[in-house]
C-alpha atoms as a PDB file:
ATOM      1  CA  UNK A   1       3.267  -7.396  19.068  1.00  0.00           C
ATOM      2  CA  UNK A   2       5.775  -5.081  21.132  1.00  0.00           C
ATOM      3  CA  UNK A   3       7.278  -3.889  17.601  1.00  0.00           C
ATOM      4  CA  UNK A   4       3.961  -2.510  16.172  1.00  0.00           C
ATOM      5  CA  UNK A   5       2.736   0.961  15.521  1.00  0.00           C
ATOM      6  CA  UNK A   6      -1.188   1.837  15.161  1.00  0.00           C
ATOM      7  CA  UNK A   7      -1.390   4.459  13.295  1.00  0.00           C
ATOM      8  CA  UNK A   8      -4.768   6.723  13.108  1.00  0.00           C
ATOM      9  CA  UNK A   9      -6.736   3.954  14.734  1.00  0.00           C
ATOM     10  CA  UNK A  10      -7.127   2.725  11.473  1.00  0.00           C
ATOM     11  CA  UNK A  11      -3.349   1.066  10.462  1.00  0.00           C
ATOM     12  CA  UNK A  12      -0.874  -0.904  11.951  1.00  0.00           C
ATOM     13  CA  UNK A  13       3.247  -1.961  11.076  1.00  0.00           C
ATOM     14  CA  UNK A  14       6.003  -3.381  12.626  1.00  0.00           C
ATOM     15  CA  UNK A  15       8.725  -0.864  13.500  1.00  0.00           C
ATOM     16  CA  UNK A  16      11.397  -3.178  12.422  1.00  0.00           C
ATOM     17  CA  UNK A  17       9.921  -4.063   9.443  1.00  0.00           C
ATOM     18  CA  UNK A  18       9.086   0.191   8.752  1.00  0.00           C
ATOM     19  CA  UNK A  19      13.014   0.638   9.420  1.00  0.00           C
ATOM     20  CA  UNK A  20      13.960  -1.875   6.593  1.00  0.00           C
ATOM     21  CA  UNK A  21      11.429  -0.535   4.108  1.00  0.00           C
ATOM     22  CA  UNK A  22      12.575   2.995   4.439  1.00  0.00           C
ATOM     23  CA  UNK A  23      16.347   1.640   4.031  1.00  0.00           C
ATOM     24  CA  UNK A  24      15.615  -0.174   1.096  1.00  0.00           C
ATOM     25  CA  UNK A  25      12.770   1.791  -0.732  1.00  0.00           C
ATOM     26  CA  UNK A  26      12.615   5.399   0.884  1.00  0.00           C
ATOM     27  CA  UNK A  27       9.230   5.327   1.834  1.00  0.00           C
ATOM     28  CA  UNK A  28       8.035   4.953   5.304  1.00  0.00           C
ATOM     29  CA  UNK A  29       4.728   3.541   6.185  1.00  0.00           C
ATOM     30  CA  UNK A  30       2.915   6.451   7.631  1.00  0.00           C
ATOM     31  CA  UNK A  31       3.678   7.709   3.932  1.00  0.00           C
ATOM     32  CA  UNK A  32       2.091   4.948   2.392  1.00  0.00           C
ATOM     33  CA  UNK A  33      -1.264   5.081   4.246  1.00  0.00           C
ATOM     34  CA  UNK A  34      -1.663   8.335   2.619  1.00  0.00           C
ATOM     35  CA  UNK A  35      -2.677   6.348  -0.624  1.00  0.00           C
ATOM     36  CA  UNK A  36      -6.274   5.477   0.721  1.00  0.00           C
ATOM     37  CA  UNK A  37      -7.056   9.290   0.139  1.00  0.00           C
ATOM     38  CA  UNK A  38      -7.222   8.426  -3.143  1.00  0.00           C
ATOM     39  CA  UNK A  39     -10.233   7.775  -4.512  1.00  0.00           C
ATOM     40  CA  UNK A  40      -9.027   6.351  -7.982  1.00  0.00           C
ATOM     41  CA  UNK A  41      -6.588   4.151  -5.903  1.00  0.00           C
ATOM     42  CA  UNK A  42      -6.210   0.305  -7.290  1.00  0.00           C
ATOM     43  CA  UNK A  43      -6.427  -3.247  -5.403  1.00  0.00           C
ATOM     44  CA  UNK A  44      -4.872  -6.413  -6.885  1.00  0.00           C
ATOM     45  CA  UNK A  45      -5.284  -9.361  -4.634  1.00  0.00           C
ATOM     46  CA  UNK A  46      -2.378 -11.232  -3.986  1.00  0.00           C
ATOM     47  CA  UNK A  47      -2.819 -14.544  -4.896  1.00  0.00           C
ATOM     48  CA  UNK A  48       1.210 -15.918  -4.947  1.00  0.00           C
ATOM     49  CA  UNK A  49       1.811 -14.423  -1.353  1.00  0.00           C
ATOM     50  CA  UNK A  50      -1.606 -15.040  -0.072  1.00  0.00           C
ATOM     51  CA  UNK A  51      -0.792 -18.919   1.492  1.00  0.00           C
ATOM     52  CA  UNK A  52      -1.340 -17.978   5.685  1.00  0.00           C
ATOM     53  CA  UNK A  53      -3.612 -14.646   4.942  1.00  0.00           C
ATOM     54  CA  UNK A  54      -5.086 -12.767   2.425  1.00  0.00           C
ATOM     55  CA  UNK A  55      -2.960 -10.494   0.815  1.00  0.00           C
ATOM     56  CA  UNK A  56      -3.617  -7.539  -1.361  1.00  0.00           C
ATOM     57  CA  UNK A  57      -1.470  -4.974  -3.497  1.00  0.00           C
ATOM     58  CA  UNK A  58      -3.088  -1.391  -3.599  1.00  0.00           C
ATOM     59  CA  UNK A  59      -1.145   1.145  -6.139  1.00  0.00           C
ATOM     60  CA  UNK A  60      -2.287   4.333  -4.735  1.00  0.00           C
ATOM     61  CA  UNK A  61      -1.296   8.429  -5.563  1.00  0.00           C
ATOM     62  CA  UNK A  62      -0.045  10.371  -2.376  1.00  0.00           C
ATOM     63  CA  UNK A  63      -1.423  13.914  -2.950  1.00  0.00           C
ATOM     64  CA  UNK A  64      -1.187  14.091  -6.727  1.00  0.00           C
ATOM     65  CA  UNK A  65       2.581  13.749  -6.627  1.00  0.00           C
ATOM     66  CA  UNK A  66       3.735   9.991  -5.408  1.00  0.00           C
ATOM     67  CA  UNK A  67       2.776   6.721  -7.238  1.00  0.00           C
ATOM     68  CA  UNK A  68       2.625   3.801  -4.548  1.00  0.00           C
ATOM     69  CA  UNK A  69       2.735   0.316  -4.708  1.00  0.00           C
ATOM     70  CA  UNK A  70       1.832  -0.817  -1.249  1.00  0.00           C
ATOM     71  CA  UNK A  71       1.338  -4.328   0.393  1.00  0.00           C
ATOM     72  CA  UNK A  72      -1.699  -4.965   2.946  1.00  0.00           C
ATOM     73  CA  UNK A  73      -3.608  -7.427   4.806  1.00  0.00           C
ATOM     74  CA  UNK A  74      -6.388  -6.896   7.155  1.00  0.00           C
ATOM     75  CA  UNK A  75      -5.115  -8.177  10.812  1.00  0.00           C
ATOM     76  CA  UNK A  76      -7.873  -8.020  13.584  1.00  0.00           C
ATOM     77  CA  UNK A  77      -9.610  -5.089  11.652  1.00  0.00           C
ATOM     78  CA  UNK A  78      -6.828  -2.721  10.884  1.00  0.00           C
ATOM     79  CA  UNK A  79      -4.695  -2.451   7.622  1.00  0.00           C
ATOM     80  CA  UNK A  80      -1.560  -3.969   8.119  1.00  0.00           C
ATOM     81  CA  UNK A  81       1.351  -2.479   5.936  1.00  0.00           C
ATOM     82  CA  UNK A  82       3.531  -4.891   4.996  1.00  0.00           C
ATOM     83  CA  UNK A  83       5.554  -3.010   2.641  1.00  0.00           C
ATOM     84  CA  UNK A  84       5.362   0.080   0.317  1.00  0.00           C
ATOM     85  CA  UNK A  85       7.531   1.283  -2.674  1.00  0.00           C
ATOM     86  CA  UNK A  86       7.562   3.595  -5.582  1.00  0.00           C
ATOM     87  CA  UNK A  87       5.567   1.915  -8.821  1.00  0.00           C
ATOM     88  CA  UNK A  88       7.258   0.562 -11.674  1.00  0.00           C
ATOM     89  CA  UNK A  89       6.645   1.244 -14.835  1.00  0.00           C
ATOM     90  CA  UNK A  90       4.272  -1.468 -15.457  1.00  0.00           C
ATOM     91  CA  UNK A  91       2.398  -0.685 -12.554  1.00  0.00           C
ATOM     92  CA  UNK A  92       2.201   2.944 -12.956  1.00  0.00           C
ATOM     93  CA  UNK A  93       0.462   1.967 -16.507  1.00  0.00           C
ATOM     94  CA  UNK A  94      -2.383  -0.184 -14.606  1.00  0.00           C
ATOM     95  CA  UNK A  95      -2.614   2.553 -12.189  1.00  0.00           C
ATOM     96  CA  UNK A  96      -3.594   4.947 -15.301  1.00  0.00           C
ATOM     97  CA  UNK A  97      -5.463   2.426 -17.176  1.00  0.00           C
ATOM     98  CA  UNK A  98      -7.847   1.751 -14.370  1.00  0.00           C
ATOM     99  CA  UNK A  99      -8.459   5.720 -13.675  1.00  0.00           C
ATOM    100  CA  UNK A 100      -9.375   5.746 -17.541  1.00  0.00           C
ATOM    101  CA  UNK A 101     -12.036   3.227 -16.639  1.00  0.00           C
ATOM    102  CA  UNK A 102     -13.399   5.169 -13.350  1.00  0.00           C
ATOM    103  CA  UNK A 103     -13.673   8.308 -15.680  1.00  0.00           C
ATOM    104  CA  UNK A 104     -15.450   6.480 -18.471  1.00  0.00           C
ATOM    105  CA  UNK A 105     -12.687   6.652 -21.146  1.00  0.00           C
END
């Protein structure tokens, strides 16, 4: 599309769509592909929003200091973002729960 953005050679996001996200949740997408730094981060598949392609909802840390919930799909090989947002509370629980796991606790 026109409207996309590859970022590192690795991710890609619609302009448009970034604009919105960072109106409504205050975190832009370049942002949110910081969370597959992290090796503890967490993938949920999305099986509700999943009905044209497979999507998947990764909660992710942003150097040690940023909890994200982020929405991806893979589109001709790259990681599309879709949309990204602080965790709720819920979420930020499985996030914690699942590093308990990794570490053996």
């Amino acid at each position: 599309m026109r409207d996309d953005i590859v970022f590192q050679g690795q991710f890609i996001w619609s302009r448009r769509k970034e604009k919105l996200n960072i109106k409504k949740h205050k975190v832009s997408f370049e942002t949110a592909c910081r969370i597959f730094n992290d090796l503890g981060l967490y993938e949920i598949y999305d099986e509700a929003n999943s009905v044209n392609e497979d999507r998947y909802n990764i909660i992710g840390n942003v150097d040690g200091c940023l909890l994200l919930f982020v929405t991806i799909t893979d589109r001709d090989g790259l990681i599309r973002i879709i949309s990204a947002r602080k965790t709720d509370t819920s979420e930020w629980s499985e996030y914690y729960e699942n590093i308990k796991k990794l570490q053996g606790n």
